[in-house]
Protein backbone atom coordinates (compact mmCIF):
# COMPACT_ATOMS: atom_id res chain seq x y z
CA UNK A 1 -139.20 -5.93 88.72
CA UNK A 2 -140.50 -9.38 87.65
CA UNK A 3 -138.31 -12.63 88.11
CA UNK A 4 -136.15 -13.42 85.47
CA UNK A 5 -135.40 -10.36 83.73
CA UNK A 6 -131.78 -8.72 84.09
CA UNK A 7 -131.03 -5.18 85.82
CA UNK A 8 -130.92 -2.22 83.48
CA UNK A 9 -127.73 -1.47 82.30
CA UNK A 10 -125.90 0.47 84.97
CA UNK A 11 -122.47 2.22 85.32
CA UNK A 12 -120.26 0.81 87.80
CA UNK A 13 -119.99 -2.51 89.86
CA UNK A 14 -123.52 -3.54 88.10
CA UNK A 15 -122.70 -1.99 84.41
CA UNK A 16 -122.67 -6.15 83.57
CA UNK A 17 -124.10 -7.97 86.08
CA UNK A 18 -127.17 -10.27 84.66
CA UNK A 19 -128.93 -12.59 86.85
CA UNK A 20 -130.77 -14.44 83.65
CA UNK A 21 -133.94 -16.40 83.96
CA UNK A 22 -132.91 -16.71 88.45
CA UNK A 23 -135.13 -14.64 90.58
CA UNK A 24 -132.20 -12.18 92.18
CA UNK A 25 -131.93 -11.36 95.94
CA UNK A 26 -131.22 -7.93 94.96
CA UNK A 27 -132.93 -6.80 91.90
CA UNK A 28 -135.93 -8.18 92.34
CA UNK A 29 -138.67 -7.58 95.27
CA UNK A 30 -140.93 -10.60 96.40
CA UNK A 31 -143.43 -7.91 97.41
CA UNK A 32 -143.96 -4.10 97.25
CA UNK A 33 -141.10 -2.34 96.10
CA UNK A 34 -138.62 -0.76 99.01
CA UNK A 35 -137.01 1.88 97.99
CA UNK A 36 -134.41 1.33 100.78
CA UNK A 37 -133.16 -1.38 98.77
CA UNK A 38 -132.99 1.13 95.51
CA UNK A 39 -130.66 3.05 98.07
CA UNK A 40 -128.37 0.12 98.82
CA UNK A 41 -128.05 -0.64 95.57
CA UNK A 42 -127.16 2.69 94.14
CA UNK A 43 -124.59 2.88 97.27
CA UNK A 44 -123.27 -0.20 95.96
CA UNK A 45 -123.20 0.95 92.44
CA UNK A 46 -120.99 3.94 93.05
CA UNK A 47 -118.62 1.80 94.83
CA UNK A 48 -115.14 1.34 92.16
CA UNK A 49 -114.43 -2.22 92.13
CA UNK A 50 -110.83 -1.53 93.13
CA UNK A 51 -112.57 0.04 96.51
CA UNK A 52 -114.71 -3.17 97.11
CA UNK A 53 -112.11 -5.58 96.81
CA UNK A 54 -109.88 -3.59 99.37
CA UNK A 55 -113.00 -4.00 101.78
CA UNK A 56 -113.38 -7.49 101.62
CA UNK A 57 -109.48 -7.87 102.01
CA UNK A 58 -110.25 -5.78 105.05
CA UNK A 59 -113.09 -8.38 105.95
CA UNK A 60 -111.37 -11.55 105.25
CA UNK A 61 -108.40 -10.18 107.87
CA UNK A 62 -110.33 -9.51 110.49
CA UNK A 63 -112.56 -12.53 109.73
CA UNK A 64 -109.02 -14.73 110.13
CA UNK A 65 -107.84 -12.45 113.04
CA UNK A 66 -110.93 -13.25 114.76
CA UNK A 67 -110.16 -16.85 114.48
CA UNK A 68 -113.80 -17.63 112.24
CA UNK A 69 -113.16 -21.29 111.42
CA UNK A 70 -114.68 -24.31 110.71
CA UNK A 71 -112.77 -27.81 110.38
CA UNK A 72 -112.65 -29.73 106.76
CA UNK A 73 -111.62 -33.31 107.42
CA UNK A 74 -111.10 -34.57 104.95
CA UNK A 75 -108.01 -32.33 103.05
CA UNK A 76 -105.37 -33.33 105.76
CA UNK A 77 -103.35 -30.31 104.36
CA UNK A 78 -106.08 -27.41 105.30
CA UNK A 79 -107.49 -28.61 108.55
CA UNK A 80 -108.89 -25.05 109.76
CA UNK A 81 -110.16 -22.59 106.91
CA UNK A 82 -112.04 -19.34 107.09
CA UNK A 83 -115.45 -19.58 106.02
CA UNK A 84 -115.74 -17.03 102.65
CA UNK A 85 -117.66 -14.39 103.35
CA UNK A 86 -118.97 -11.91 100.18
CA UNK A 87 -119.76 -8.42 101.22
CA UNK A 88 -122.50 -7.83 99.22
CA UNK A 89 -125.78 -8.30 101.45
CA UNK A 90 -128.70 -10.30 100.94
CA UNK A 91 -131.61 -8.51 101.53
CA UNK A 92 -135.01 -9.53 103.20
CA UNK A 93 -138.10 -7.05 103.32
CA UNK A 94 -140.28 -6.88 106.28
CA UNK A 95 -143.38 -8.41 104.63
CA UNK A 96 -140.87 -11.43 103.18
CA UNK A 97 -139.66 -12.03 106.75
CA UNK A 98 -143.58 -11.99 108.36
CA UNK A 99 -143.54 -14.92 106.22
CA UNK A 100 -140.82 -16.88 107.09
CA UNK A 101 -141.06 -15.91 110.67
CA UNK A 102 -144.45 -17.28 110.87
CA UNK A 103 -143.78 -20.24 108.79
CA UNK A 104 -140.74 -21.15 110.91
CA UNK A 105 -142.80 -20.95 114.24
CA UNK A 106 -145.44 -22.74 112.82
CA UNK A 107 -142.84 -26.07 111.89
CA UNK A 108 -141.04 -25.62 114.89
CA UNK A 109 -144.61 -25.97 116.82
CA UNK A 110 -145.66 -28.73 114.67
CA UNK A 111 -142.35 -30.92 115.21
CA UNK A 112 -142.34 -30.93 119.01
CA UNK A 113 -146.00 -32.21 118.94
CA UNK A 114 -144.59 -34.44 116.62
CA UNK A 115 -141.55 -35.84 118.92
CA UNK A 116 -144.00 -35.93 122.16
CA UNK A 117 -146.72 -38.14 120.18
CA UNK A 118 -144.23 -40.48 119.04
CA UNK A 119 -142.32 -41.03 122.26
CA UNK A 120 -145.87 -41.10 123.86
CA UNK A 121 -149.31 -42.09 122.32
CA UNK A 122 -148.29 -42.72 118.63
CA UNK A 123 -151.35 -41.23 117.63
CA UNK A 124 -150.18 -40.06 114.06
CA UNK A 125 -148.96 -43.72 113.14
CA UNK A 126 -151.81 -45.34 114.57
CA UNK A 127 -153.71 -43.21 112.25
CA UNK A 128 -151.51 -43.84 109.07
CA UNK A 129 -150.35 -39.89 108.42
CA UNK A 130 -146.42 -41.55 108.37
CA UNK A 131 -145.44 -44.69 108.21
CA UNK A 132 -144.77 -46.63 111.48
CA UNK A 133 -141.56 -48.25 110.55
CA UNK A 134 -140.02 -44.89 109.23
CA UNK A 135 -140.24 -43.63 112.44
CA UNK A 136 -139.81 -46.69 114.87
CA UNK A 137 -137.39 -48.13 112.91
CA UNK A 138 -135.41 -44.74 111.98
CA UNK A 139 -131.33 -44.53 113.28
CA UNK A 140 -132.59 -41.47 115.21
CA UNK A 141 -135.17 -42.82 117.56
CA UNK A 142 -134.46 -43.31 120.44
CA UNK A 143 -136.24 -46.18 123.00
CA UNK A 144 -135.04 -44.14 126.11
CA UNK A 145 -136.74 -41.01 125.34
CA UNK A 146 -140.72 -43.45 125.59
CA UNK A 147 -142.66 -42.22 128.08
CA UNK A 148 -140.33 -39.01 129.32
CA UNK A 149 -141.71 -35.86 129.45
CA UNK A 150 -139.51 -33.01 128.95
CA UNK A 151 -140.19 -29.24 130.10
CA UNK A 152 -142.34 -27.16 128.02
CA UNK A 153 -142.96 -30.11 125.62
CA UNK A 154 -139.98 -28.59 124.14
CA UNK A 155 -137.36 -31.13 122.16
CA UNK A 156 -137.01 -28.83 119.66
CA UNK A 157 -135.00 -25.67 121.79
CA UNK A 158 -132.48 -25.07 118.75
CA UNK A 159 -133.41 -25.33 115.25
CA UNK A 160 -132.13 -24.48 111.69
CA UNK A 161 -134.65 -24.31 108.78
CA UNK A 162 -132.81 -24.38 105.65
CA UNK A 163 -134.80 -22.71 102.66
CA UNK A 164 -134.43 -22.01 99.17
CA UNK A 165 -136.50 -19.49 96.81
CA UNK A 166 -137.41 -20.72 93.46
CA UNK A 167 -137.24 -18.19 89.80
CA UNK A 168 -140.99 -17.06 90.81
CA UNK A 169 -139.45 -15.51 94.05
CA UNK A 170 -141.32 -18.56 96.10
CA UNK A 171 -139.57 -19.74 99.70
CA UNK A 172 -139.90 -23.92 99.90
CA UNK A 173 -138.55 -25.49 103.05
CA UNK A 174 -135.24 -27.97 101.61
CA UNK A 175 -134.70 -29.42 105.35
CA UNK A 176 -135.08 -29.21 108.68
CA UNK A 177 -132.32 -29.66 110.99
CA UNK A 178 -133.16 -29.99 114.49
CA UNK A 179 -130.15 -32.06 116.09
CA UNK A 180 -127.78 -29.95 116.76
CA UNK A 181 -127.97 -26.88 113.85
CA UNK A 182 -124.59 -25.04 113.44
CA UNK A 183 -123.71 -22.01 111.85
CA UNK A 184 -125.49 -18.88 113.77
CA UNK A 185 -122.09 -17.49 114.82
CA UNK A 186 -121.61 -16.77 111.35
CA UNK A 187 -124.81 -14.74 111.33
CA UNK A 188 -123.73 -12.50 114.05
CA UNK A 189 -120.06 -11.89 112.80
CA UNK A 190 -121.21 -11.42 109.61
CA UNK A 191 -122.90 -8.39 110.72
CA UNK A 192 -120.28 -7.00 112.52
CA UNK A 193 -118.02 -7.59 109.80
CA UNK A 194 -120.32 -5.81 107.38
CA UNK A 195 -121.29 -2.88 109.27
CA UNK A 196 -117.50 -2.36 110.10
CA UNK A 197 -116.20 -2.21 106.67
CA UNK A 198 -119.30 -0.97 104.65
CA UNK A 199 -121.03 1.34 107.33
CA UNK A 200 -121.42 4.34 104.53
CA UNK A 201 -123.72 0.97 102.59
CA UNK A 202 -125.68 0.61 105.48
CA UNK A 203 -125.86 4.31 106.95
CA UNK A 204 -129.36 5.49 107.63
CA UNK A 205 -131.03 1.76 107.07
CA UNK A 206 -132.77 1.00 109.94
CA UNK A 207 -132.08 -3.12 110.11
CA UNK A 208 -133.41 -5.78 111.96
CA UNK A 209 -130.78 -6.63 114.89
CA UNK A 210 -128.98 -10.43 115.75
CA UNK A 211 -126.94 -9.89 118.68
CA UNK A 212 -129.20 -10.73 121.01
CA UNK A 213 -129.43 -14.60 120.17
CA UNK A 214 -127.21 -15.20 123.04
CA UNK A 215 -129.33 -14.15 125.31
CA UNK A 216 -132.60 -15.13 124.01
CA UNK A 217 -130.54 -18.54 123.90
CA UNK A 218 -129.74 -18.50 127.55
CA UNK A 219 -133.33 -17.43 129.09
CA UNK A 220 -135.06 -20.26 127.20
CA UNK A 221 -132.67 -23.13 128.53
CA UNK A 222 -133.23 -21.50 132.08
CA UNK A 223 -136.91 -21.14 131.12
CA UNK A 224 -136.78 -25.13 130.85
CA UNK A 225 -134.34 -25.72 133.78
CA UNK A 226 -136.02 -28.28 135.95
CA UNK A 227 -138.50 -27.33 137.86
CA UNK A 228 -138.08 -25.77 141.35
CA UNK A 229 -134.47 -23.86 140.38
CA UNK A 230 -134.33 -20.57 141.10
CA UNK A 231 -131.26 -19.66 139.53
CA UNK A 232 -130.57 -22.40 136.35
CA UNK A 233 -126.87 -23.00 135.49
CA UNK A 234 -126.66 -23.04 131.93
CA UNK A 235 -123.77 -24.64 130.49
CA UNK A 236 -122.78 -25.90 126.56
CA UNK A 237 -121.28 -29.07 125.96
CA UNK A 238 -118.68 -28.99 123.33
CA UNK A 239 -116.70 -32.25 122.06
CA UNK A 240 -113.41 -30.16 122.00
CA UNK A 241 -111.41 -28.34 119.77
CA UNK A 242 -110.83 -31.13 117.21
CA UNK A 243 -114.88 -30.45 116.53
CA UNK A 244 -115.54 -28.38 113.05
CA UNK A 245 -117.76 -26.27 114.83
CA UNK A 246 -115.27 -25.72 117.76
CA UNK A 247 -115.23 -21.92 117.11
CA UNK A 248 -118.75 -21.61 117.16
CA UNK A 249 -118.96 -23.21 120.60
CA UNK A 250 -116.92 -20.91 122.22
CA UNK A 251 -118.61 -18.21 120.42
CA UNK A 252 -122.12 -19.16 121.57
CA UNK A 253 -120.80 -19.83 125.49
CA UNK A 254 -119.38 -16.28 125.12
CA UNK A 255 -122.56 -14.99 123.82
CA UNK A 256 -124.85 -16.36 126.25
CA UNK A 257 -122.66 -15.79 129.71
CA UNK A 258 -121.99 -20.03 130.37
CA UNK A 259 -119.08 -21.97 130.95
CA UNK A 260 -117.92 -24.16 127.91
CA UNK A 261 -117.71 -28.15 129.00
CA UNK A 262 -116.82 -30.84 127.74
CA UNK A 263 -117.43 -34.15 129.23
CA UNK A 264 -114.89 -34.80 131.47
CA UNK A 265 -115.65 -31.39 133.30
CA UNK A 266 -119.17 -32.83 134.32
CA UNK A 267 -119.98 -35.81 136.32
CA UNK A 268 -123.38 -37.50 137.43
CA UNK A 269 -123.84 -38.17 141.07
CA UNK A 270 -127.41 -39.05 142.80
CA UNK A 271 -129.27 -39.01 139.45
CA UNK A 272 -127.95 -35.03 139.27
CA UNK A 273 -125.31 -32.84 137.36
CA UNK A 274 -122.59 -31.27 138.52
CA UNK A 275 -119.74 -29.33 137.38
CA UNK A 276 -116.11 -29.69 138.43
CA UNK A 277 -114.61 -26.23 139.29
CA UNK A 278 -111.66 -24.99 141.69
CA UNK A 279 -114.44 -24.30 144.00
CA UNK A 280 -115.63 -28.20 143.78
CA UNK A 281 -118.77 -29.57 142.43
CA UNK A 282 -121.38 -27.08 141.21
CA UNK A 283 -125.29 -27.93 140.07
CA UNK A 284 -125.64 -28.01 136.08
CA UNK A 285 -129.98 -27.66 135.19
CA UNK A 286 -129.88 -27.16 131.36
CA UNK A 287 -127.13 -28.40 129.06
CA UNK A 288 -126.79 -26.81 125.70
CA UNK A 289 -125.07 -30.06 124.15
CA UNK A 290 -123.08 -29.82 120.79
CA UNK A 291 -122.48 -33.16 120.23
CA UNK A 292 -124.55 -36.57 118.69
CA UNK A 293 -126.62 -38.59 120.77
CA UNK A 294 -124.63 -41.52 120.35
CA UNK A 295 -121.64 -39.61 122.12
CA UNK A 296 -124.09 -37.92 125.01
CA UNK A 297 -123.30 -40.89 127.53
CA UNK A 298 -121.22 -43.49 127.79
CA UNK A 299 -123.41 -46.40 129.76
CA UNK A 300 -126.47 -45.25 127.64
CA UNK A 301 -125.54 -45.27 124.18
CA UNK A 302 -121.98 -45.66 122.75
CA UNK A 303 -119.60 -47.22 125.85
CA UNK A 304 -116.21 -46.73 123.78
CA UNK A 305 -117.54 -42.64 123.85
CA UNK A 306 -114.41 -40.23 125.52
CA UNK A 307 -116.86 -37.08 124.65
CA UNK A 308 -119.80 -37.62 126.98
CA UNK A 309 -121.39 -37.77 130.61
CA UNK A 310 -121.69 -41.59 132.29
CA UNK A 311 -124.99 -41.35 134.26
CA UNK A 312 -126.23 -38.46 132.02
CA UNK A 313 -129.36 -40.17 130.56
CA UNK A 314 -130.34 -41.98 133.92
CA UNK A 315 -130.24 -37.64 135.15
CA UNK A 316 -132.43 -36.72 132.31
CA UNK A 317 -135.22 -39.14 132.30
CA UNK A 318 -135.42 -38.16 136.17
CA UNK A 319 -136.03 -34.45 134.85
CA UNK A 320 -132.87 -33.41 136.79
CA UNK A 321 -131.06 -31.78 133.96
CA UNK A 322 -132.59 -30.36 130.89
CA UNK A 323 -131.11 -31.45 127.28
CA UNK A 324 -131.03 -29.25 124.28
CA UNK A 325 -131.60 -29.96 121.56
CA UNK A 326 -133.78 -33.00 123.47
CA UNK A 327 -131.92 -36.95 122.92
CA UNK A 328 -133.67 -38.33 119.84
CA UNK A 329 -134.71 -35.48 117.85
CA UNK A 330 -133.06 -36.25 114.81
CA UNK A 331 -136.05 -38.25 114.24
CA UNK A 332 -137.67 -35.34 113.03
CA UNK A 333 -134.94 -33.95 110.68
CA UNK A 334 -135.00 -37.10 108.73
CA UNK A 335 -135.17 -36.36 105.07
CA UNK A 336 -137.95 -38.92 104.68
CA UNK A 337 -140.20 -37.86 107.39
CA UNK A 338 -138.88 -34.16 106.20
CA UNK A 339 -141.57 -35.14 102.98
CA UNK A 340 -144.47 -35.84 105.78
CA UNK A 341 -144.19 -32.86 106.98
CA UNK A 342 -147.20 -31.12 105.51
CA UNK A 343 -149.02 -33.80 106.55
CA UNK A 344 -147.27 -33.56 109.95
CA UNK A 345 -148.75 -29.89 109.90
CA UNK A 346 -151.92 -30.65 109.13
CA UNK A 347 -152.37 -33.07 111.64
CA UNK A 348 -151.47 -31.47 114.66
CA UNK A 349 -152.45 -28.02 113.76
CA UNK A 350 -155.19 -28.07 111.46
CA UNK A 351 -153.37 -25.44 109.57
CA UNK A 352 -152.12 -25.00 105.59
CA UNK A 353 -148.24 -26.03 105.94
CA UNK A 354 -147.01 -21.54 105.82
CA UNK A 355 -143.73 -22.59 104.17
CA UNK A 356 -144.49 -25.61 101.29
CA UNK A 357 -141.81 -28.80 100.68
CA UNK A 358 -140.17 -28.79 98.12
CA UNK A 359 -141.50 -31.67 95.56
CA UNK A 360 -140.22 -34.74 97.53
CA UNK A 361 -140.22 -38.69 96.30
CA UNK A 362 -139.67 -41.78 98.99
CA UNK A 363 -137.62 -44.22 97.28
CA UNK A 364 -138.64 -46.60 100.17
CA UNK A 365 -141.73 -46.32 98.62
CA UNK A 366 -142.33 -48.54 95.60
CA UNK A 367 -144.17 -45.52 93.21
CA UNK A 368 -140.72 -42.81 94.86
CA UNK A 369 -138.43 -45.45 93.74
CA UNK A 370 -140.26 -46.31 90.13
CA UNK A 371 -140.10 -42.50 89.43
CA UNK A 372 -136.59 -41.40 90.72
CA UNK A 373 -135.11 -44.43 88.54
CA UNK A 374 -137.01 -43.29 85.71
CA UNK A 375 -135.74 -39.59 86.12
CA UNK A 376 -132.58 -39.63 87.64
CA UNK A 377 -131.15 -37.47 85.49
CA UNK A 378 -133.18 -34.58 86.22
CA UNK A 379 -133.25 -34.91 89.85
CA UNK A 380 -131.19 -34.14 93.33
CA UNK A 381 -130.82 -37.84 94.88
CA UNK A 382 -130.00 -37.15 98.87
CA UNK A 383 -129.56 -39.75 101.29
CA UNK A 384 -131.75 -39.35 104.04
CA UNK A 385 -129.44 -39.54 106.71
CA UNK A 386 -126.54 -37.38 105.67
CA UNK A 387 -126.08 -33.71 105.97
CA UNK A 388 -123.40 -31.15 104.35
CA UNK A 389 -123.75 -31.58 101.04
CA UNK A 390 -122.29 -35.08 101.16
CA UNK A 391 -123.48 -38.33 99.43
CA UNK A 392 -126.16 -36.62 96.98
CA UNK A 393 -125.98 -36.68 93.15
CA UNK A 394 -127.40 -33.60 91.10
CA UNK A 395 -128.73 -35.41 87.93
CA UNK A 396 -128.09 -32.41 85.65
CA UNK A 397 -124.70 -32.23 86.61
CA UNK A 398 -123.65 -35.54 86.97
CA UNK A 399 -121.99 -37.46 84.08
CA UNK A 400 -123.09 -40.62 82.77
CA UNK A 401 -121.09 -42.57 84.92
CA UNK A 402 -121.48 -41.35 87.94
CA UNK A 403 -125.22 -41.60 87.25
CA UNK A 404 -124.57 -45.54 86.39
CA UNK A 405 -122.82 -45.85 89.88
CA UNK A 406 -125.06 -43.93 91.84
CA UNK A 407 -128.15 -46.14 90.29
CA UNK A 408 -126.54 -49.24 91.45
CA UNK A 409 -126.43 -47.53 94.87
CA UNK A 410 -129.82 -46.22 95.02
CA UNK A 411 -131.45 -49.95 93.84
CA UNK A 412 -128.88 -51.70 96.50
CA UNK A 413 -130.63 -49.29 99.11
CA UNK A 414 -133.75 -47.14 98.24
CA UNK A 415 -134.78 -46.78 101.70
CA UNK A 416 -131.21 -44.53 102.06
CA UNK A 417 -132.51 -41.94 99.48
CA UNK A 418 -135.11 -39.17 98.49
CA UNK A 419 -135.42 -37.65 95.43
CA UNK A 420 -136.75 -33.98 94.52
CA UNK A 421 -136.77 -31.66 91.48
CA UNK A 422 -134.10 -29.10 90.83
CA UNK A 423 -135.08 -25.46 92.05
CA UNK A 424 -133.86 -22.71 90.07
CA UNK A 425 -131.57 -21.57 93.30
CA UNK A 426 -132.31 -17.78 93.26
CA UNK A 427 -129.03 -15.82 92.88
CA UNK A 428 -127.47 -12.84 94.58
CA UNK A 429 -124.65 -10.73 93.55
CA UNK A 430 -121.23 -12.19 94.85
CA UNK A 431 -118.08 -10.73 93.99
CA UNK A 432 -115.72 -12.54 91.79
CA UNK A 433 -112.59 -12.90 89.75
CA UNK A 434 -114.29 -10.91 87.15
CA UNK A 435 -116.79 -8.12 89.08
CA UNK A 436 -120.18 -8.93 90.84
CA UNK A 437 -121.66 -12.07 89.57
CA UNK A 438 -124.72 -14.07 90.23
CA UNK A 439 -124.27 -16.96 92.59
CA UNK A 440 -127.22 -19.03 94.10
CA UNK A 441 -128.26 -18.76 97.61
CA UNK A 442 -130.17 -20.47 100.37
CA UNK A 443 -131.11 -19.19 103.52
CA UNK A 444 -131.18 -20.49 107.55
CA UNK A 445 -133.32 -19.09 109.81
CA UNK A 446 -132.51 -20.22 113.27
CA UNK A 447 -135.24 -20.57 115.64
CA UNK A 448 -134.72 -20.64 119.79
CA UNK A 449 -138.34 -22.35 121.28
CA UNK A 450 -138.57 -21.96 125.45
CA UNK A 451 -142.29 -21.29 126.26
CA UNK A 452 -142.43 -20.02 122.52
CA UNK A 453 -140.44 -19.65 119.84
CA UNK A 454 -138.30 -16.42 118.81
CA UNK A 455 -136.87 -16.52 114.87
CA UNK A 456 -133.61 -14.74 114.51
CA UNK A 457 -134.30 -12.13 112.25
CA UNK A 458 -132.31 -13.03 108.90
CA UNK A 459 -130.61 -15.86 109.48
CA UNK A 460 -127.46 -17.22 107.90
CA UNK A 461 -127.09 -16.98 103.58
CA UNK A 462 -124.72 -19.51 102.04
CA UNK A 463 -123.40 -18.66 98.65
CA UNK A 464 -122.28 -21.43 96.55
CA UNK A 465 -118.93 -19.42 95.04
CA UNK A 466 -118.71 -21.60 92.25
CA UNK A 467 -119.97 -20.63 88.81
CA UNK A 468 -123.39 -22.80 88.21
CA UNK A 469 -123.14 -24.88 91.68
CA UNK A 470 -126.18 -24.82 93.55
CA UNK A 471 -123.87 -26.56 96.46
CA UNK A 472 -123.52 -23.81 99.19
CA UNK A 473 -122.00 -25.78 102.19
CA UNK A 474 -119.32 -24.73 103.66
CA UNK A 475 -117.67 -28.02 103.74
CA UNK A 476 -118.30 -27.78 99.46
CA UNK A 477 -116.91 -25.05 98.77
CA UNK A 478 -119.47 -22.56 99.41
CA UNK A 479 -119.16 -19.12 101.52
CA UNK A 480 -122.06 -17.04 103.32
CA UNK A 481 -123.10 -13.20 103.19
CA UNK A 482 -124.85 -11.24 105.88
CA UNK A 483 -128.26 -10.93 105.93
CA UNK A 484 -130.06 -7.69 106.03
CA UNK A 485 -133.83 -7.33 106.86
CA UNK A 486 -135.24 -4.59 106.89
CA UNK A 487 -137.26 -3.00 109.86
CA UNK A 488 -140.80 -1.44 109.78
């Protein structure tokens, strides 16, 4: 069925669902119809609405039993909530994930040539592809990392490629986030959760599976221990419980079979590693580390820093101990060198970018600027260096004022801000107060790179639960679904 027309009439949880002029997850195909997904959504449609709701009551239980939180700062009154989690699937056909698979890979491959060029020969600013002082003079970069040459060529081990789909049914990369991504533990749970309350949905569907990120996790950090170790210890480095993502750290340890750290459990002696156990000090060769740069190590970056490793760094650049995500890869997740990136692609690979931009405008640039001024009220302002939803300004949705006080921002500091059009968020059907409803959707694919790269088939689907609100963070408001793809 073509974009932008609404479902036929149906009897049951559908009888008035219409997803308008959106392209739907659900209803509509990207390629050649499957009728797997007419099954699902028949299954769905015999469901009573009464019966649904007592499933995800059932869901959101075990979600809370399970302890599946993440940490909201700034409401001092609900520190730990559980992410909202609609039961309704999102589904993925096999051709539509080739694509995404091969366009993650391909952006994965193209920003670790990236990061070793610029901490090396600074061949793509010497040639003028990105601007020399958007790199060099970026927060992220990071003067230690010159020169160093990391296993595999591999900064990027981790990454999270957030995409949206646009009302032709069209996947544009919206970021990249390559520092430290959160949010696959939600993938996997999400799965069990679905397939423990809805098995007679997906009975008979032969899916894609998840559960083995953990490991695929664990053999590339040991793939890129240092060289000469036999038998890598692997370990993640959490800042602590008081970290939103706490949950998700001892959910990934669990998951890959390593001990969760935090700094005070490690300590650097001869240049090397080590762990503090009963037993005394064990080796540590790859550390899976959860926390900034800045906080990493105490006599490199930040010295007031409780969270990190003194002598950490020094360990690093001697290739003692591996890093992932590498020190100074937020370079690359930048939302201003995010709009080089086809150009990035190009350059390194010779290759047509797989996954396109979306439309993005530089206000450091004097023509970016000029433009996002003149259209403000059309556009989604972002500051470049901010992540979760926070500090952006949705021009349709703002009211005059706030667009008056966010232009007086945006001319005090262009070079904090992109710009880009607003995509028609496609929608999939969330249940609400009133039945299933359309809700808009995004989608990140998580990628783990050793020796190559390996794309978590699905990835994680936030739903922005309010009516109209193309905001799906977590931290926002926003909830996620499980996503299905569907096997060969």
């Amino acid at each position: 069925m073509p974009a932008g027309h609404d479902i036929p009439d149906r009897s049951g949880l559908f009888s008035d669902y219409r997803n308008g002029h959106f392209f739907c997850e659900l209803t509509n195909s990207g390629g050649p119809s499957d009728p797997r997904i007419d099954l699902i959504r028949d299954r769905l449609t015999s469901l009573p609405l009464h019966d649904l709701r007592a499933r995800a009551k059932q869901a959101e239980q075990e979600l809370y039993n399970l302890g599946i939180t993440f940490t909201v700062y700034s409401e001092r009154d609900a520190i730990d909530r559980i992410l909202p989690f609609d039961l309704i699937p999102r589904i993925l056909t096999q051709p539509e994930w080739q694509h995404i698979d091969a366009g993650v890979r391909q952006r994965v491959r193209a920003l670790n040539m990236f990061l070793w060029d610029i901490y090396h020969d600074r061949n793509i600013l010497r040639d003028g592809v990105i601007p020399r002082d958007l790199v060099l003079g970026n927060a992220n970069y990071c003067p230690a990392m010159i020169g160093l040459d990391v296993p595999g060529g591999t900064y990027v081990h981790i990454s999270g490629t957030d995409l949206v789909r646009d009302d032709s049914g069209r996947f544009l990369v919206l970021e990249d986030n390559v520092r430290t991504p959160s949010g696959v533990s939600y993938v996997i749970e999400n799965r069990h959760t679905t397939l423990r309350v809805m098995p007679d949905i997906a009975a008979g569907i032969d899916l894609m599976p998840v559960d083995d990120y953990g490991m695929r996790l664990q053999n590339a950090l040991a793939e890129l221990a240092p060289a000469g170790v036999s038998d890598p210890q692997v370990v993640l480095l959490s800042p602590g419980i008081y970290n939103s993502a706490y949950f998700e750290h001892v959910f990934l340890a669990r998951e890959m079979g390593v001990p969760l750290v935090e700094g005070r459990d490690l300590v650097a002696e001869n240049d090397r590693i080590y762990m503090r156990t009963t037993a005394g000090l064990r080796p540590v060769h790859s550390i899976y580390r959860r926390l900034n740069d800045d906080f990493l190590d105490p006599e490199a970056f930040d010295p007031t820093s409780m969270l990190g490793v003194p002598g950490l760094v020094e360990a690093y650049r001697k290739n003692n101990v591996t890093i992932a995500n590498a020190i100074g890869t937020g370079v690359a997740d930048d939302k201003a060198v995010y709009a080089y990136m086809p150009r990035i692609i190009r350059y390194y690979l010779s290759e047509e970018p797989v996954l396109s931009n979306v439309e993005t405008h530089i206000c450091a640039e004097p023509e970016g600027l000029a433009y996002t001024l003149a259209n403000l009220a059309e556009l989604v302002v972002k500051p470049v260096g901010e992540s979760g939803g926070y500090g952006l300004i949705i021009g349709p949705h703002a009211t005059k004022g706030e667009l008056a006080e966010f232009r007086t921002k945006l001319e005090a500091d262009p070079a904090n801000y992109i710009s880009q059009p607003v995509i028609s968020l496609s929608v999939s059907p969330t249940l609400c107060e009133n039945g299933l409803e359309p809700r808009h959707v995004d989608l990140r694919p998580f990628a783990v790179t050793g020796h190559s790269t390996w794309v978590l088939p699905g990835g994680l689907s936030r739903v922005a639960l309010r009516r109209g609100s193309l905001v799906v963070n977590s931290s926002q408001g926003g909830g996620s679904k499980d996503t299905w793809v569907l096997a060969q």
